[in-house]
C-alpha atoms as a PDB file:
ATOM      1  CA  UNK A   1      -0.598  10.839   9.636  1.00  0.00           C
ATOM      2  CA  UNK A   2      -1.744  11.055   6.229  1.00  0.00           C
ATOM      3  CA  UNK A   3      -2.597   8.337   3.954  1.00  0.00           C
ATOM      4  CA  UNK A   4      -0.967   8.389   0.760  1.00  0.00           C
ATOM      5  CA  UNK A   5      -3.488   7.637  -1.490  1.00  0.00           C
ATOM      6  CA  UNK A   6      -0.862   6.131  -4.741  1.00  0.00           C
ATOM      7  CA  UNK A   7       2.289   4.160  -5.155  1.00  0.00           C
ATOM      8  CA  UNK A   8       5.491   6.105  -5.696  1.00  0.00           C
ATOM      9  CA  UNK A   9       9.166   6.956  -5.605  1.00  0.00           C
ATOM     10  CA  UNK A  10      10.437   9.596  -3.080  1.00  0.00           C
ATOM     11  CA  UNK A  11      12.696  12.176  -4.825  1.00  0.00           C
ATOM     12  CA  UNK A  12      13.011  14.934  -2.068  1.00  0.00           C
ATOM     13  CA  UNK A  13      12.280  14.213   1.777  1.00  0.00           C
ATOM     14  CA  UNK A  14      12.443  15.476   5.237  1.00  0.00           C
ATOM     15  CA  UNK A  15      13.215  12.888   8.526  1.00  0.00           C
ATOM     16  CA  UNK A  16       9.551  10.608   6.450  1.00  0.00           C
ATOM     17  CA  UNK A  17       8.942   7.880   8.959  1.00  0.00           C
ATOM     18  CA  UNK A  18       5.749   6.050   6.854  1.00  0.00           C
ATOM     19  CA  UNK A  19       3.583   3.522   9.178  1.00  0.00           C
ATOM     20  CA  UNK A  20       3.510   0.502   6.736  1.00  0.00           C
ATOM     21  CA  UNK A  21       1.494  -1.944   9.186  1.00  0.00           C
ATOM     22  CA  UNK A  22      -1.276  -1.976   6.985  1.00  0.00           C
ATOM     23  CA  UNK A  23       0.405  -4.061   4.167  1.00  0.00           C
ATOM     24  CA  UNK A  24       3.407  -5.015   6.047  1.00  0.00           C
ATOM     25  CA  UNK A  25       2.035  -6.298   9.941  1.00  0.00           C
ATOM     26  CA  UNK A  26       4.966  -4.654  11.122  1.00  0.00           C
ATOM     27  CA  UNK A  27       4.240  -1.683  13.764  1.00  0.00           C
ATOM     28  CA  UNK A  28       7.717  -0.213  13.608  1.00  0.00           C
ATOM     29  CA  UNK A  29       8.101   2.892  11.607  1.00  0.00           C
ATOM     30  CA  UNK A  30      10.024   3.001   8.533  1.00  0.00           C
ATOM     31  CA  UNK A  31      12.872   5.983   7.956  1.00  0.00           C
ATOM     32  CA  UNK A  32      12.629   6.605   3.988  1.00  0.00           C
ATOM     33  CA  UNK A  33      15.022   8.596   2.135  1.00  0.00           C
ATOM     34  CA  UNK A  34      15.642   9.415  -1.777  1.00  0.00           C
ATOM     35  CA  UNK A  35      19.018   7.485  -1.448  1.00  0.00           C
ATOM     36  CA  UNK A  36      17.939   4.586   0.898  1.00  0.00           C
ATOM     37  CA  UNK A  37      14.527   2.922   0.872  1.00  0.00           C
ATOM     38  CA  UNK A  38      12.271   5.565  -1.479  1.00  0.00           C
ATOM     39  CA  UNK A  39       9.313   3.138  -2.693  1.00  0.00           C
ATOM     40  CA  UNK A  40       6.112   4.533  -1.150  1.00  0.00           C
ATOM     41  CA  UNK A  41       3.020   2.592  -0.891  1.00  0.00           C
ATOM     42  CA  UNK A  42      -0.644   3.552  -1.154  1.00  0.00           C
ATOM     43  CA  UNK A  43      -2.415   2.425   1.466  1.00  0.00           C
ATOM     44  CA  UNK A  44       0.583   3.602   4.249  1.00  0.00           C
ATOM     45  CA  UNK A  45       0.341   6.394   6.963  1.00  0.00           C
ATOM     46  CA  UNK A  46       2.899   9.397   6.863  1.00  0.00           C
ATOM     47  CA  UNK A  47       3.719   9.294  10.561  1.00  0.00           C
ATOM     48  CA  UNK A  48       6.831  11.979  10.871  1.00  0.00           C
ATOM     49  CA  UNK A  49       8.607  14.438   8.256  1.00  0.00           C
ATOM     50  CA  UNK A  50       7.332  15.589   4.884  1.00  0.00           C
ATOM     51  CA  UNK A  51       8.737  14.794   1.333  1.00  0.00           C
ATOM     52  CA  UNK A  52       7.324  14.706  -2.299  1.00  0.00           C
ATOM     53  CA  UNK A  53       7.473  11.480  -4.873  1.00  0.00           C
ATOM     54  CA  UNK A  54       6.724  10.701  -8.060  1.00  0.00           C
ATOM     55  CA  UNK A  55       3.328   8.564  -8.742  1.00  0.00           C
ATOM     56  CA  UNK A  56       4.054   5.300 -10.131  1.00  0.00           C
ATOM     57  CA  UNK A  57       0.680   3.346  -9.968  1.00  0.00           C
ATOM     58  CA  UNK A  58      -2.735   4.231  -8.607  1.00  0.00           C
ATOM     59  CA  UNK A  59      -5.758   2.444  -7.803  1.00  0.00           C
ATOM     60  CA  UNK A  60      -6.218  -1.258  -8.840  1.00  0.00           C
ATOM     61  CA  UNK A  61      -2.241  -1.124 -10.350  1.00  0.00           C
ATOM     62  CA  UNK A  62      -1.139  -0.515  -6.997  1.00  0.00           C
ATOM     63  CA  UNK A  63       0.232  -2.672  -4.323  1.00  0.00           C
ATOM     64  CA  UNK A  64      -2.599  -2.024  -1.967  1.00  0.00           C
ATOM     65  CA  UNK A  65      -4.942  -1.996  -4.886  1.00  0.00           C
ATOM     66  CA  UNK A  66      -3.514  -5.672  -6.451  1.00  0.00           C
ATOM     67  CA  UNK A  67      -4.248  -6.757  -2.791  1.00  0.00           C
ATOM     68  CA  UNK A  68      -7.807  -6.139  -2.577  1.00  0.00           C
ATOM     69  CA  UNK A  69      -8.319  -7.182  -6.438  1.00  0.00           C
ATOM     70  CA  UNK A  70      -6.419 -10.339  -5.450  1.00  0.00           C
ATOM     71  CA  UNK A  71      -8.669 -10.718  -2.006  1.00  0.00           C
ATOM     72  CA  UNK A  72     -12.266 -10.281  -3.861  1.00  0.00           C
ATOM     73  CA  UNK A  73     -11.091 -12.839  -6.848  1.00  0.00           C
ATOM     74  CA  UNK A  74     -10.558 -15.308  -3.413  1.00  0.00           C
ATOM     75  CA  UNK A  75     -13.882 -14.274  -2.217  1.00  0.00           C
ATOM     76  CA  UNK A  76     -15.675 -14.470  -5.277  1.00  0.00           C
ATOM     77  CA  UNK A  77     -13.949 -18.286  -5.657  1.00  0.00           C
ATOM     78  CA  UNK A  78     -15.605 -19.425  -2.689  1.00  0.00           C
ATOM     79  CA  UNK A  79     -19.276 -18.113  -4.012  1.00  0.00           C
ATOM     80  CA  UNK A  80     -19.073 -19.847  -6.650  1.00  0.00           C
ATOM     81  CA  UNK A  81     -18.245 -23.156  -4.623  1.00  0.00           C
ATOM     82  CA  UNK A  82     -20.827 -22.250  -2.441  1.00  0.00           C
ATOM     83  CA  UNK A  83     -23.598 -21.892  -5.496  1.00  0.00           C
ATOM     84  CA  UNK A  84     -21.988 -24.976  -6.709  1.00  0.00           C
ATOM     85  CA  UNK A  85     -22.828 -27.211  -3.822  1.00  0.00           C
ATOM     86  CA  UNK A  86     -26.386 -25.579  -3.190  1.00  0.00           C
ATOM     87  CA  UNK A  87     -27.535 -26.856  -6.838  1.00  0.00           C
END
């Protein structure tokens, strides 16, 4: 499957099953549709179908991307604890 590489809003699609287990956990694949469930995620495998959507955020704006920011401002919170202790 491909990875979509932005956030977005499916207008047209095709039977799109996306593979969301690697923001969700969950290993089922989710059935998206234009009328039912459209937000795509960056970040997410295409897994069956096809479909186009409209880009709504990209790189640090998106989900995936306000993940990671939100993991390396934890991780650079315990370096400075860590440089805090060794002076």
């Amino acid at each position: 499957g491909d990875l979509l590489p932005a956030d977005g809003v499916l207008i047209q699609g095709n039977d799109l099953k996306i593979d969301e287990s690697a923001l969700t956990g969950e290993s089922d694949h989710v059935r998206k549709s234009p009328d039912k469930d459209p937000l795509l995620l960056s970040g997410t495998h295409v897994m069956e179908g096809s479909g186009r959507m409209v880009v709504t955020a990209v790189g640090v704006n998106s989900q995936s991307g306000i993940i990671f920011a939100l993991l390396g401002a934890a991780g650079d919170d315990e370096d400075d604890k860590k440089d805090k202790k060794g002076d």
